[in-house]
C-alpha atoms as a PDB file:
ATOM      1  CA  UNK A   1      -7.033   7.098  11.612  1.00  0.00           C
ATOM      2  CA  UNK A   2      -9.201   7.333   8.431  1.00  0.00           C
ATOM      3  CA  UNK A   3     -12.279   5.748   7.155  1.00  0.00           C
ATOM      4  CA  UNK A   4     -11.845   5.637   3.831  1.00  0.00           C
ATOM      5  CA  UNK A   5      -9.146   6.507   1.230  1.00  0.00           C
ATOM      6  CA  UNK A   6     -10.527   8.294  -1.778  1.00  0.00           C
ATOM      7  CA  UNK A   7      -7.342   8.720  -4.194  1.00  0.00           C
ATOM      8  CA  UNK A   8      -6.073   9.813  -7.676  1.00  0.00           C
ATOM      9  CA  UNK A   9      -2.145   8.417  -7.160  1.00  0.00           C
ATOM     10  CA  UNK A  10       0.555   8.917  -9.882  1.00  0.00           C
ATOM     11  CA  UNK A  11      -0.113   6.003 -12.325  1.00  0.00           C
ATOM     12  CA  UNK A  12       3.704   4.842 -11.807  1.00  0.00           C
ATOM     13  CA  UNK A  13       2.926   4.418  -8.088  1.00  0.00           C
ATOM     14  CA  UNK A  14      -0.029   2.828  -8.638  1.00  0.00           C
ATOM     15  CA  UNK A  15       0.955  -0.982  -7.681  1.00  0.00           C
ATOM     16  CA  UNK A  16       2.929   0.048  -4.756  1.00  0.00           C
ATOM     17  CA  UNK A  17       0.003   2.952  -3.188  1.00  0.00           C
ATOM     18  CA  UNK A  18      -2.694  -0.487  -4.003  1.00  0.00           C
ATOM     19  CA  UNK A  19      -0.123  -2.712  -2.087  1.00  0.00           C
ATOM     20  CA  UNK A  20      -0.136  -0.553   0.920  1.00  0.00           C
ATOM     21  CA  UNK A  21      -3.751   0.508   1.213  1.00  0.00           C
ATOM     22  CA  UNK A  22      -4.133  -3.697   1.032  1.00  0.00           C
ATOM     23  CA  UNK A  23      -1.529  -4.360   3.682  1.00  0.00           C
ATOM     24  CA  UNK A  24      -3.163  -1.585   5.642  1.00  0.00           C
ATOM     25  CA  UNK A  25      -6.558  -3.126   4.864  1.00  0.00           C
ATOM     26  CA  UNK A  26      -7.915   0.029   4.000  1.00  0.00           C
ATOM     27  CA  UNK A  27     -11.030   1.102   2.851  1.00  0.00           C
ATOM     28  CA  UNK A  28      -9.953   3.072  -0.583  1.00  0.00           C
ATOM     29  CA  UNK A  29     -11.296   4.324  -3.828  1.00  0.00           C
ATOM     30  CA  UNK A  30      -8.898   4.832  -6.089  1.00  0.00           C
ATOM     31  CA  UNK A  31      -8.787   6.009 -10.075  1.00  0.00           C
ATOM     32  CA  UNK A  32      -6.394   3.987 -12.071  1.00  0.00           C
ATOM     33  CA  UNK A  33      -5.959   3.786 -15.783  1.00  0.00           C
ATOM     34  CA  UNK A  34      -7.955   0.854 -17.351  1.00  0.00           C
ATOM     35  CA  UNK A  35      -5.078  -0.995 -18.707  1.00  0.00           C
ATOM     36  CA  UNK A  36      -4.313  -2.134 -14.751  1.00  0.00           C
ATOM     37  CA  UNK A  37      -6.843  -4.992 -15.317  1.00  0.00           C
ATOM     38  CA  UNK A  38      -4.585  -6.727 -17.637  1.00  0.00           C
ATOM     39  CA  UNK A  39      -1.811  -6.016 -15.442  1.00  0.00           C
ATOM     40  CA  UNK A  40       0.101  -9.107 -13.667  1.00  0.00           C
ATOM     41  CA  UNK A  41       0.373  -7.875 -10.182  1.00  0.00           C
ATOM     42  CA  UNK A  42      -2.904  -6.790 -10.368  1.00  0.00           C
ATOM     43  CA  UNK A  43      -4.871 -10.710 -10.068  1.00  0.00           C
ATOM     44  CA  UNK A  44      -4.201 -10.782  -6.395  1.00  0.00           C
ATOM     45  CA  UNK A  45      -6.394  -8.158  -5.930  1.00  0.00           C
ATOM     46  CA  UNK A  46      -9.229  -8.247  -8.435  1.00  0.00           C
ATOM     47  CA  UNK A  47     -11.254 -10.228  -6.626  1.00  0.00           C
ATOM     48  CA  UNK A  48     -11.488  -8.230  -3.894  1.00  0.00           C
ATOM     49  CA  UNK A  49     -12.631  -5.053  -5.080  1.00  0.00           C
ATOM     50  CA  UNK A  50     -15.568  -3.495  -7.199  1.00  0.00           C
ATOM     51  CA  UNK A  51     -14.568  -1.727 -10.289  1.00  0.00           C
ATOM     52  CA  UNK A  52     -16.751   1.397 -11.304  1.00  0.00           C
ATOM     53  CA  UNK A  53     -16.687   2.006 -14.990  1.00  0.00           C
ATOM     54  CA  UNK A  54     -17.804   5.828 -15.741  1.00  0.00           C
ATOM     55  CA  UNK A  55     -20.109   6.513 -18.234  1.00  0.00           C
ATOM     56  CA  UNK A  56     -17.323   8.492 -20.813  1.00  0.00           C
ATOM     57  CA  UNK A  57     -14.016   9.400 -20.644  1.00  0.00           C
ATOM     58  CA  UNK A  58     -12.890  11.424 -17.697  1.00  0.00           C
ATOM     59  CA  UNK A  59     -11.718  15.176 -18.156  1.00  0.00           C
ATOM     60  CA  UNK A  60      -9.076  16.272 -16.347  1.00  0.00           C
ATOM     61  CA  UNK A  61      -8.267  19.478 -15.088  1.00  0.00           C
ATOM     62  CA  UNK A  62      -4.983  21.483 -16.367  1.00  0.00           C
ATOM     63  CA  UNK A  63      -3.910  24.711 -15.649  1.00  0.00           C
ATOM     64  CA  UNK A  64      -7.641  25.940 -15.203  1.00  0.00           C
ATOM     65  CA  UNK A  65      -9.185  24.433 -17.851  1.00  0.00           C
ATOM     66  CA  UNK A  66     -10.893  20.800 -18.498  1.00  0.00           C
ATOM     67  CA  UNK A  67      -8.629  18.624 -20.982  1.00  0.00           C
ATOM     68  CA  UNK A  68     -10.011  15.202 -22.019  1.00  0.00           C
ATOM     69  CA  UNK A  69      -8.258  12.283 -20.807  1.00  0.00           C
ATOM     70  CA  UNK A  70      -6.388   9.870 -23.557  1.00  0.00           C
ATOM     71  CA  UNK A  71      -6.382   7.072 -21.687  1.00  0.00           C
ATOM     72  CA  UNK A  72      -9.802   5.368 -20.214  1.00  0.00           C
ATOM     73  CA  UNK A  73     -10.183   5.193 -16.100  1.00  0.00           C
ATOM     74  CA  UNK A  74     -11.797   3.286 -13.876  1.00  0.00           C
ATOM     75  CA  UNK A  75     -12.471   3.665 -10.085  1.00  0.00           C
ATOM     76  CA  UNK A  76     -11.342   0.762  -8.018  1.00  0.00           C
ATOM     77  CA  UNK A  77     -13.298   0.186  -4.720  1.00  0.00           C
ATOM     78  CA  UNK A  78     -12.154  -1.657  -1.297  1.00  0.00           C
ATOM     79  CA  UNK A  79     -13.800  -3.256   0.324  1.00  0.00           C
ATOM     80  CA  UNK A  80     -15.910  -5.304  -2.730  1.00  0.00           C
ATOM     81  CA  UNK A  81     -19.594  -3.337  -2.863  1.00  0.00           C
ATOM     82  CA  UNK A  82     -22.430  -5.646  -3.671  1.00  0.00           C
ATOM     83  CA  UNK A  83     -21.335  -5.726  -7.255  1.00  0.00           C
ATOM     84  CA  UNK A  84     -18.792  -6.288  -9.003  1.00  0.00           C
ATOM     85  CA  UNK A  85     -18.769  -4.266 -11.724  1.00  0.00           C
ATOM     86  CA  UNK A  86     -21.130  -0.609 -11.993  1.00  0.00           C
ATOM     87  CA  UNK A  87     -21.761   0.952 -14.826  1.00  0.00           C
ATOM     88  CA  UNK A  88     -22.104   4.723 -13.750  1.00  0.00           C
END
């Protein structure tokens, strides 16, 4: 098996990749846009997880070279650490 699930899923699979990893009770981090913690499905799950806000915006890779993201992420840790929310 696997002791932990360290993930960077298409955004449009996101709900259904969390559901899983939850059913599966899997140990997971996981980078998701921001915007999921205003999402609906999303409250059945935010209790149970730390959320790791970096420190600035996330580049991504792209055809060899660094582009910055235009859309904030966040990591998303299972199970909860002993806080909540981290500031890295």
């Amino acid at each position: 098996f696997f002791d932990r699930v360290v993930t960077n899923p298409p955004f449009s699979l996101l709900r259904q990749t969390l559901s899983r990893l939850f059913e599966l009770d899997a140990s997971f981090i996981i980078l998701a846009p921001l915007s999921i913690l205003v999402r609906e499905y999303f409250k059945e799950w935010r209790d149970r997880i730390s959320i790791l806000i970096p420190e600035k915006r996330i580049q991504f890779e792209k055809d060899g070279s660094a582009e910055r993201s235009p859309f904030d992420v966040i990591y998303l840790v299972y199970p909860c650490l002993s806080e909540k929310l981290v500031y890295l």
